[in-house]
Structures are given as C-alpha cells and as structure tokens.
PDB file of N, CA and C in Angstrom:
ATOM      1  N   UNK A   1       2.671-203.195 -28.320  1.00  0.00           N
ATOM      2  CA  UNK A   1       2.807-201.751 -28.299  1.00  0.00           C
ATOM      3  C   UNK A   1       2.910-201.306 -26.834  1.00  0.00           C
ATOM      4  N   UNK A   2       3.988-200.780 -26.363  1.00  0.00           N
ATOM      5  CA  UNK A   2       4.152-200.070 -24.984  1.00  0.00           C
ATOM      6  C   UNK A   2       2.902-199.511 -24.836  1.00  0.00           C
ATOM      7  N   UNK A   3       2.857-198.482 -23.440  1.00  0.00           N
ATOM      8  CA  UNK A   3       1.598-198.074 -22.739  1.00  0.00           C
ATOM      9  C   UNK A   3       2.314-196.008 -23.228  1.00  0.00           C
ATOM     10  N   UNK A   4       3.859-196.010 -24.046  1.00  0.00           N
ATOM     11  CA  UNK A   4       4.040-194.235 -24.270  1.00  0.00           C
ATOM     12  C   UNK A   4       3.707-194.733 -25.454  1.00  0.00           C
ATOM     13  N   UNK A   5       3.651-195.600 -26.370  1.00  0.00           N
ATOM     14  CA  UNK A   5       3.711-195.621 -27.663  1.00  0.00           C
ATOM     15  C   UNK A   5       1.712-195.660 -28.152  1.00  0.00           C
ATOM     16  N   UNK A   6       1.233-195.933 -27.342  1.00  0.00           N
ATOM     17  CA  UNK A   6      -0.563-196.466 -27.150  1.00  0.00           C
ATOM     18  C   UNK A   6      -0.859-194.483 -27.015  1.00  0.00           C
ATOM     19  N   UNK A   7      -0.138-193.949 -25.946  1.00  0.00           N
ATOM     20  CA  UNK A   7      -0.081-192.284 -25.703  1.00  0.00           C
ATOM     21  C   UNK A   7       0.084-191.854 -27.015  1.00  0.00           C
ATOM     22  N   UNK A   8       0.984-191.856 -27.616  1.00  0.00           N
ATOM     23  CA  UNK A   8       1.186-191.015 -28.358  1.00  0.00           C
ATOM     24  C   UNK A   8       0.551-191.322 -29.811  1.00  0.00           C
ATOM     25  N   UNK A   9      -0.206-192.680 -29.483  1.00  0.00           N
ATOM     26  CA  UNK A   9      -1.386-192.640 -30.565  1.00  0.00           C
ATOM     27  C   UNK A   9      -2.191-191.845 -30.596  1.00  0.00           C
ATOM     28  N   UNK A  10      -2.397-191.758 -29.276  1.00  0.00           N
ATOM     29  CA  UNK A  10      -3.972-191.233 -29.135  1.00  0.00           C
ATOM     30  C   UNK A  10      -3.548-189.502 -29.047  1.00  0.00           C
ATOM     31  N   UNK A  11      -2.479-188.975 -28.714  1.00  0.00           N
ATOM     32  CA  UNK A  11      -2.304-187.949 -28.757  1.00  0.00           C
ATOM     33  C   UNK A  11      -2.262-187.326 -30.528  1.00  0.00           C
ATOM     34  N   UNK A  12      -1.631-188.469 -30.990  1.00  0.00           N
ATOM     35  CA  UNK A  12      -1.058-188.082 -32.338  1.00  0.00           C
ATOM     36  C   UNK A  12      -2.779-187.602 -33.348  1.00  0.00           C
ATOM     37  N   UNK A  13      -3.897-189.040 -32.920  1.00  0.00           N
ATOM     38  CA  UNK A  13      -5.070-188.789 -33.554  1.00  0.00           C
ATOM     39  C   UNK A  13      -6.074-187.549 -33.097  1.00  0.00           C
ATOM     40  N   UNK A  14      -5.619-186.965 -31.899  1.00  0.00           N
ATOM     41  CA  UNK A  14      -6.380-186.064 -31.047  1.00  0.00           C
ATOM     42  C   UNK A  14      -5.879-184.739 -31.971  1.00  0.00           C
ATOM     43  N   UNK A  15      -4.226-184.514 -32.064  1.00  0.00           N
ATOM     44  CA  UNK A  15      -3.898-183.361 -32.295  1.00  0.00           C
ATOM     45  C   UNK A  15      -3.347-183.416 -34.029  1.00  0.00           C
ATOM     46  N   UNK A  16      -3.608-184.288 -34.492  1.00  0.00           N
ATOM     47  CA  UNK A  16      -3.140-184.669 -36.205  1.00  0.00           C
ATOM     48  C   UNK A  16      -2.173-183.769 -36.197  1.00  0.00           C
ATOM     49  N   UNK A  17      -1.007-184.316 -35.742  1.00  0.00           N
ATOM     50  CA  UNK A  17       0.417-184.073 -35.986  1.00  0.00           C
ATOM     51  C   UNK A  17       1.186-184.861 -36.255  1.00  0.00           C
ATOM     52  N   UNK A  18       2.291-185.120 -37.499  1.00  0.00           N
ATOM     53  CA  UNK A  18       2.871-186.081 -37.639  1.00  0.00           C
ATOM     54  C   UNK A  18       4.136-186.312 -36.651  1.00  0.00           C
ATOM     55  N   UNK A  19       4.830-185.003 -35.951  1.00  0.00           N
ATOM     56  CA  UNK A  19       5.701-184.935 -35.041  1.00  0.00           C
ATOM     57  C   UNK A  19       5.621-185.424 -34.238  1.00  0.00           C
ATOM     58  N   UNK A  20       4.090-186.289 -33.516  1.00  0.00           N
ATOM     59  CA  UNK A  20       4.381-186.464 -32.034  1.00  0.00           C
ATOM     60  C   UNK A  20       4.939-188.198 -32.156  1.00  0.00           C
ATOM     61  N   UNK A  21       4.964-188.653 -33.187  1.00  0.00           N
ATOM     62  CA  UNK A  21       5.664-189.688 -33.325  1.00  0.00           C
ATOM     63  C   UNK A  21       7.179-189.947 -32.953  1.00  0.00           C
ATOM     64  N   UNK A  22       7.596-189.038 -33.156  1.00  0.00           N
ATOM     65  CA  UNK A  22       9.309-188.429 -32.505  1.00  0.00           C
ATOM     66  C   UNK A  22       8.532-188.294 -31.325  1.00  0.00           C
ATOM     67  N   UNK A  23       8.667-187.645 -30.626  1.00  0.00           N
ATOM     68  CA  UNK A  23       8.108-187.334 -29.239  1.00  0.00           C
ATOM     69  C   UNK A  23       8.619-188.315 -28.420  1.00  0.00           C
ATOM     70  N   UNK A  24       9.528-188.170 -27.240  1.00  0.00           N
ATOM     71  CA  UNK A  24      10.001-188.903 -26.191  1.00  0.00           C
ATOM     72  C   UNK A  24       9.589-188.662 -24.630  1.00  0.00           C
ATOM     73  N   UNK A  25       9.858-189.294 -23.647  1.00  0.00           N
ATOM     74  CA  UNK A  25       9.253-188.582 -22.500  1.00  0.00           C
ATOM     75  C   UNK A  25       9.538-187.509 -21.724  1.00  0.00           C
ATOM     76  N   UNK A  26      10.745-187.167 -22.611  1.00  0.00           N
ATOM     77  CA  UNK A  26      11.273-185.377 -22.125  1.00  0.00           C
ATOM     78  C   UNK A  26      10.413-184.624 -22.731  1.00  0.00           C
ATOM     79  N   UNK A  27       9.959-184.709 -24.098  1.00  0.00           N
ATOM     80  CA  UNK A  27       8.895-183.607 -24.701  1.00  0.00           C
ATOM     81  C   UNK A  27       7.934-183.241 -24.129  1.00  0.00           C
ATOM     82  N   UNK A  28       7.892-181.796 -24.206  1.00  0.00           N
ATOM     83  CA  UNK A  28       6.871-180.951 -23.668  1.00  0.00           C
ATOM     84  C   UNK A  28       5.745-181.104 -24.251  1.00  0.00           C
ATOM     85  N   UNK A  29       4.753-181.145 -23.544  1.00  0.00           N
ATOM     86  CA  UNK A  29       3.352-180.763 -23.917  1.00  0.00           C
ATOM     87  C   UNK A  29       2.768-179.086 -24.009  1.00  0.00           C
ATOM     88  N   UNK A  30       2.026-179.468 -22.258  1.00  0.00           N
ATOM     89  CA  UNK A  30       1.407-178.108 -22.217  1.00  0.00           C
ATOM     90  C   UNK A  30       2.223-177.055 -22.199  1.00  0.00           C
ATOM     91  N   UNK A  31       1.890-176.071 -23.135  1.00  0.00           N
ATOM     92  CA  UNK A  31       2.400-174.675 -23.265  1.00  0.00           C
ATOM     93  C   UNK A  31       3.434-174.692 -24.301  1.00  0.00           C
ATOM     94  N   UNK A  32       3.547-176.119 -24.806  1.00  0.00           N
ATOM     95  CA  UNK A  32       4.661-175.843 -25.493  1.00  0.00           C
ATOM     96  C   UNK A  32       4.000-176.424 -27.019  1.00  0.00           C
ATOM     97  N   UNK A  33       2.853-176.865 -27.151  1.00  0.00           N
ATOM     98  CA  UNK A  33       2.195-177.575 -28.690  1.00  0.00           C
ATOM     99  C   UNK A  33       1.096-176.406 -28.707  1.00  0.00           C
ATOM    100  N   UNK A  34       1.147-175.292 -29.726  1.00  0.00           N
ATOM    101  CA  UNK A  34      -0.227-174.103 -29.663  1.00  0.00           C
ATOM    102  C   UNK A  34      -1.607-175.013 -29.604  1.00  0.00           C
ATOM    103  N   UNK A  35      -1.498-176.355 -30.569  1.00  0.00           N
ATOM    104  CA  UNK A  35      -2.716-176.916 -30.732  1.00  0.00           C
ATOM    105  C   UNK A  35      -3.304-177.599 -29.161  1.00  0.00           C
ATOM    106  N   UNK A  36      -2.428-177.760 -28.331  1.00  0.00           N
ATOM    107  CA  UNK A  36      -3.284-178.590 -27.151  1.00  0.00           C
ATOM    108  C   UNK A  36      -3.396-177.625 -26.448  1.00  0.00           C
ATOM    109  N   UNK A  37      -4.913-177.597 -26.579  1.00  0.00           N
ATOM    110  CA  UNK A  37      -5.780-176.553 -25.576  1.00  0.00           C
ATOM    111  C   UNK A  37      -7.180-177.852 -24.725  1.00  0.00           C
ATOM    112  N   UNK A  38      -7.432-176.672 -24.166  1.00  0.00           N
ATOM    113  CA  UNK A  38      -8.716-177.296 -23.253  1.00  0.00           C
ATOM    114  C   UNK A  38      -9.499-178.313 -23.691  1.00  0.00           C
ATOM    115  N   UNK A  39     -10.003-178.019 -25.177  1.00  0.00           N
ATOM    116  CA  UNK A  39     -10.371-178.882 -25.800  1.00  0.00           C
ATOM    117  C   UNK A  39      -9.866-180.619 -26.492  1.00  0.00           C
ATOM    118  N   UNK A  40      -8.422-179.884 -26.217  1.00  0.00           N
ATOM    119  CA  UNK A  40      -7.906-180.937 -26.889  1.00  0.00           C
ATOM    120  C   UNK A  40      -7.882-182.143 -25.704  1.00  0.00           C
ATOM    121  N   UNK A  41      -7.248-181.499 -24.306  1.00  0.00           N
ATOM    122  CA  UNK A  41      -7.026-182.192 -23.383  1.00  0.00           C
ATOM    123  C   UNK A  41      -8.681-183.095 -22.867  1.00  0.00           C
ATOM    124  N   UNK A  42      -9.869-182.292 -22.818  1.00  0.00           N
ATOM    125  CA  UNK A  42     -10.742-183.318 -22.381  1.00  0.00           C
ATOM    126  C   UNK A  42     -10.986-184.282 -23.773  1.00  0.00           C
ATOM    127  N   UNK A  43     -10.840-184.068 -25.059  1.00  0.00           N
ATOM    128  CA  UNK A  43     -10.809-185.070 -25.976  1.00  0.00           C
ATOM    129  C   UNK A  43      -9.812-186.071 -25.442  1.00  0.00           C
ATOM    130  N   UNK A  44      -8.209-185.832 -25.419  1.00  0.00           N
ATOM    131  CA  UNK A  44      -7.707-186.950 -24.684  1.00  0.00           C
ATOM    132  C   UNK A  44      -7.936-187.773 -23.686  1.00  0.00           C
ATOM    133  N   UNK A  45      -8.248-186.557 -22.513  1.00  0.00           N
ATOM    134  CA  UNK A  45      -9.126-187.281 -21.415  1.00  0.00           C
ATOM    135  C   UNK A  45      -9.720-188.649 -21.320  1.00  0.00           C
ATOM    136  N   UNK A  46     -10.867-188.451 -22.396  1.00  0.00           N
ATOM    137  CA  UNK A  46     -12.352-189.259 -22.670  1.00  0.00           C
ATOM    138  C   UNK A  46     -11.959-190.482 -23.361  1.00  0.00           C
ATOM    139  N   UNK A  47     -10.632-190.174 -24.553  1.00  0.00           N
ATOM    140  CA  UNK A  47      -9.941-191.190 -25.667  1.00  0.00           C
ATOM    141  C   UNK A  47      -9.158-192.295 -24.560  1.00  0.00           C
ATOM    142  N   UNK A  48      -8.611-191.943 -23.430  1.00  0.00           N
ATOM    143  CA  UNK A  48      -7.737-192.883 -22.256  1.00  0.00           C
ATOM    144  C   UNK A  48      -8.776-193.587 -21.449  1.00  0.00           C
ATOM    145  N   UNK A  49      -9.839-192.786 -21.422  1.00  0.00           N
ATOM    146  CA  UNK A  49     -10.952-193.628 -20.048  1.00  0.00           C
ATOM    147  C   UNK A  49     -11.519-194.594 -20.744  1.00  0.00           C
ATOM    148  N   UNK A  50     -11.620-194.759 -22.160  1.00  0.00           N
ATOM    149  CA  UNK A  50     -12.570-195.262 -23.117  1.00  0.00           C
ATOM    150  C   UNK A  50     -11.191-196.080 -23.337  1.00  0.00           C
ATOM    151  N   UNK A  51     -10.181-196.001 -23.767  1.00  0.00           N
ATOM    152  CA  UNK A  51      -9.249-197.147 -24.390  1.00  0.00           C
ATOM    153  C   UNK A  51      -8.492-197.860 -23.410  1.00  0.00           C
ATOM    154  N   UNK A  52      -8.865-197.687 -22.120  1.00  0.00           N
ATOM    155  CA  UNK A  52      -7.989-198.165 -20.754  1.00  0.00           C
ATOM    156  C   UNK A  52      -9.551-198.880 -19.707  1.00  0.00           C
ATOM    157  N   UNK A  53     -10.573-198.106 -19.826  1.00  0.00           N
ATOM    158  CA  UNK A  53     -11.634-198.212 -18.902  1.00  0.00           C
ATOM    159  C   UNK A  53     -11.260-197.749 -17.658  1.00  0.00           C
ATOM    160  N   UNK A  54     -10.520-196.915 -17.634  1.00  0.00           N
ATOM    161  CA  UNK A  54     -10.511-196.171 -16.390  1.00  0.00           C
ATOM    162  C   UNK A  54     -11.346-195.003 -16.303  1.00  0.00           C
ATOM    163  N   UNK A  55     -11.318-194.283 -14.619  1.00  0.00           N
ATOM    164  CA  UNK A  55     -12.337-193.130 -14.949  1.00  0.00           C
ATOM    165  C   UNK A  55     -11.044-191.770 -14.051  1.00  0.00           C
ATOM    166  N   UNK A  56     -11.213-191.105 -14.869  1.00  0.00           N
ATOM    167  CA  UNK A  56     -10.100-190.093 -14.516  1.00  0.00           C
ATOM    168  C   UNK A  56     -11.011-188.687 -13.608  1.00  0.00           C
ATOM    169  N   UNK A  57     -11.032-188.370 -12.327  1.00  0.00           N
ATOM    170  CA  UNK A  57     -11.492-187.507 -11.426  1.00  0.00           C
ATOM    171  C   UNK A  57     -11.417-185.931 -11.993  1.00  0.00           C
ATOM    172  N   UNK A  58     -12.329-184.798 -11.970  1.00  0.00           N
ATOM    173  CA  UNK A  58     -11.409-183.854 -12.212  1.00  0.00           C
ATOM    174  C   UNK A  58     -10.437-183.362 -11.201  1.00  0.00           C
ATOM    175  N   UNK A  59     -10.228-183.816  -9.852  1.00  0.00           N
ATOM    176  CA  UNK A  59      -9.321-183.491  -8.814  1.00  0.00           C
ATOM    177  C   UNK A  59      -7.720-184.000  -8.965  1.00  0.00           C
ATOM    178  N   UNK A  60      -8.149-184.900  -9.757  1.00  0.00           N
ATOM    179  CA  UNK A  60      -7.094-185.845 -10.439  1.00  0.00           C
ATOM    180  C   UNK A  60      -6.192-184.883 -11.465  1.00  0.00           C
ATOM    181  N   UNK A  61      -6.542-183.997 -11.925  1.00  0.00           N
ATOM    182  CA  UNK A  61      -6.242-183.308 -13.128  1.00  0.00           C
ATOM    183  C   UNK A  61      -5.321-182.152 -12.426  1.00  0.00           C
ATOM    184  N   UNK A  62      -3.825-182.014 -13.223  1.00  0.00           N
ATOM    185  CA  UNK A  62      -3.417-180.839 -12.977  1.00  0.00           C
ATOM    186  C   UNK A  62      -2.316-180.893 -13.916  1.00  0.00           C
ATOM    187  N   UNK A  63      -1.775-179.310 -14.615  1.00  0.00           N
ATOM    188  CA  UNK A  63      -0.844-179.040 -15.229  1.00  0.00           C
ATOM    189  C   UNK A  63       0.225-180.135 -15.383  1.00  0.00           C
ATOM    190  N   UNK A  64       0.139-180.894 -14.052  1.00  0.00           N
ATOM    191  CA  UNK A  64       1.779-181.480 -14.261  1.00  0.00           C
ATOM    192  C   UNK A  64       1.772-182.900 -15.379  1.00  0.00           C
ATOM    193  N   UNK A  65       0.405-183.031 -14.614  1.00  0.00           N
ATOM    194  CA  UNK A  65       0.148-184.639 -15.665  1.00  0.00           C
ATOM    195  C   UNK A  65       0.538-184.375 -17.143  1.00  0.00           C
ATOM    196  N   UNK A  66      -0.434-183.005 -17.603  1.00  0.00           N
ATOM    197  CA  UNK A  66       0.359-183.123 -19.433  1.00  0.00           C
ATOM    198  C   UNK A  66       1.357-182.280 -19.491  1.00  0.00           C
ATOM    199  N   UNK A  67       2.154-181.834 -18.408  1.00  0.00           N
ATOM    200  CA  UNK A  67       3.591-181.031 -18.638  1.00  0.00           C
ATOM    201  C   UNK A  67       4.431-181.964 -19.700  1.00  0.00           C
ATOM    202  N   UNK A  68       4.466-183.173 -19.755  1.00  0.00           N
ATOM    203  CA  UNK A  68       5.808-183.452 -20.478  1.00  0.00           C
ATOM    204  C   UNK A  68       5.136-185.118 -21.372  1.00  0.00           C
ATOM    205  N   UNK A  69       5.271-185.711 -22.402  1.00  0.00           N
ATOM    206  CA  UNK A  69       5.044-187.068 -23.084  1.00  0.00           C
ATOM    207  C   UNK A  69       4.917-188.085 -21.313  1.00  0.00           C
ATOM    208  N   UNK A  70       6.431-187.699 -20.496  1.00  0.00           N
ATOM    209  CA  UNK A  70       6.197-188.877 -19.716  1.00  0.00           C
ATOM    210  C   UNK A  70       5.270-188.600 -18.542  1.00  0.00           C
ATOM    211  N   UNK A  71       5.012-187.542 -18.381  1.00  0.00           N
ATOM    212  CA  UNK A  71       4.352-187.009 -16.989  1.00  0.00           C
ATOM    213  C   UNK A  71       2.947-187.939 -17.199  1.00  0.00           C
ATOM    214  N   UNK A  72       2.233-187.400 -18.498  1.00  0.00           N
ATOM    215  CA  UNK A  72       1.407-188.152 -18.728  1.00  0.00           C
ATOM    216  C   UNK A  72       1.020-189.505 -18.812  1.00  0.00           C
ATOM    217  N   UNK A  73       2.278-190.270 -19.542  1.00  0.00           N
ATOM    218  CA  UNK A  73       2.295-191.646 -19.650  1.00  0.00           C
ATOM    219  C   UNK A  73       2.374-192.536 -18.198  1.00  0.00           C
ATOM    220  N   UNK A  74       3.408-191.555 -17.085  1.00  0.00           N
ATOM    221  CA  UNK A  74       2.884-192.274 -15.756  1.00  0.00           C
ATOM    222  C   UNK A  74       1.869-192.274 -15.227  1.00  0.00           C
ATOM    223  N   UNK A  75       0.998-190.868 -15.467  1.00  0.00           N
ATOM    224  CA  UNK A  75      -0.179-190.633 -15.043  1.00  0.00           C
ATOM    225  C   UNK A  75      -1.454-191.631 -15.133  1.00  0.00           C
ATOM    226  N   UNK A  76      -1.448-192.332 -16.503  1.00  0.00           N
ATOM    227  CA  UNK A  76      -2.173-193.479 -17.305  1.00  0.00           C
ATOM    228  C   UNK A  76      -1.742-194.585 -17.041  1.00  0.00           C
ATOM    229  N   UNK A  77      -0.361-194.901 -16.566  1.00  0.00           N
ATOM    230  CA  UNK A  77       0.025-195.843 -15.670  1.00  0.00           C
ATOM    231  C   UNK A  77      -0.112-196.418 -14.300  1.00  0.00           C
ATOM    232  N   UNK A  78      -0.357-195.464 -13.206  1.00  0.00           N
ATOM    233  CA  UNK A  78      -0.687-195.278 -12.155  1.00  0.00           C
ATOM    234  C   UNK A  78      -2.198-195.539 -12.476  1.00  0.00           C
ATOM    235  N   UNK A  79      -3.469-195.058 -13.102  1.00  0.00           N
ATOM    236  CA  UNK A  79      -4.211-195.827 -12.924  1.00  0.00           C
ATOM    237  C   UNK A  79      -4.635-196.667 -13.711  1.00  0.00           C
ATOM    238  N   UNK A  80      -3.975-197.403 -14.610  1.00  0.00           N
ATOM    239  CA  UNK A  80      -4.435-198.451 -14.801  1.00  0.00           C
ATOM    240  C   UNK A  80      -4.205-199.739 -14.129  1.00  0.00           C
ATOM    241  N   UNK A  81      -3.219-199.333 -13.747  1.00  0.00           N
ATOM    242  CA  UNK A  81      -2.336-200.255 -12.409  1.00  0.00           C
ATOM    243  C   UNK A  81      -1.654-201.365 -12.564  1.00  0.00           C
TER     244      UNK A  81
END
C-alpha cells in the first residue's frame, strides 16, 4: 500500500466518507470537505504520529499541509523520511 493510499485510509476512517477513496493529490481538503474541522484535523494528527511514530510539532502545522490530498501526503513523507 503506497504512503497517499495509507492517507487516505486514515482520512477516509477519520471523516467516514466513502468519496475520499476517489480522492487524488489535486483534491482539496481544507475548506473544501464541511466535515474536516479542527477536530477532525487533530484526530488525523494523532492517527499519523501513532501509525508512522512520528511526532508532529504544532509549529509544524499550517493551512498548506491539509490544503490539498498531496500537500499532506508530502507532509507525512518528509517526516517519516
């Protein structure tokens, strides 16, 4: 299983949507899914540090990372390394 396809598990179980399975790395996230809010994002957060063992900073954190499927997926890439 790729490292967007592992994403969009964990996105898919975070936000129980069957759509994000379509989902490519042009798809929008933030601002564009009503369901991913604040909440949703530190649930994801916690679901990547826990299924990767990484530890994600909050300085680390900004709009751009969940702007789009891929913004994110590099984001989780970069540190897992």
């Amino acid at each position: 299983m790729s490292l967007q396809q592992e994403v969009k598990a964990i996105l898919q179980t975070t936000l129980q949507l069957d759509e994000v399975e379509c989902w490519d790395e042009d798809t929008e996230i933030l601002g564009a899914i009503p369901e991913f809010d604040s909440m949703v994002i530190v649930t994801v957060l916690t679901m990547l540090e826990e299924s990767y063992g990484i530890m994600i900073e909050d300085d680390e954190m900004s709009a751009e990372v969940f702007e789009t499927l891929g913004s994110l997926v590099s984001f989780v890439s970069e540190k897992v390394g």
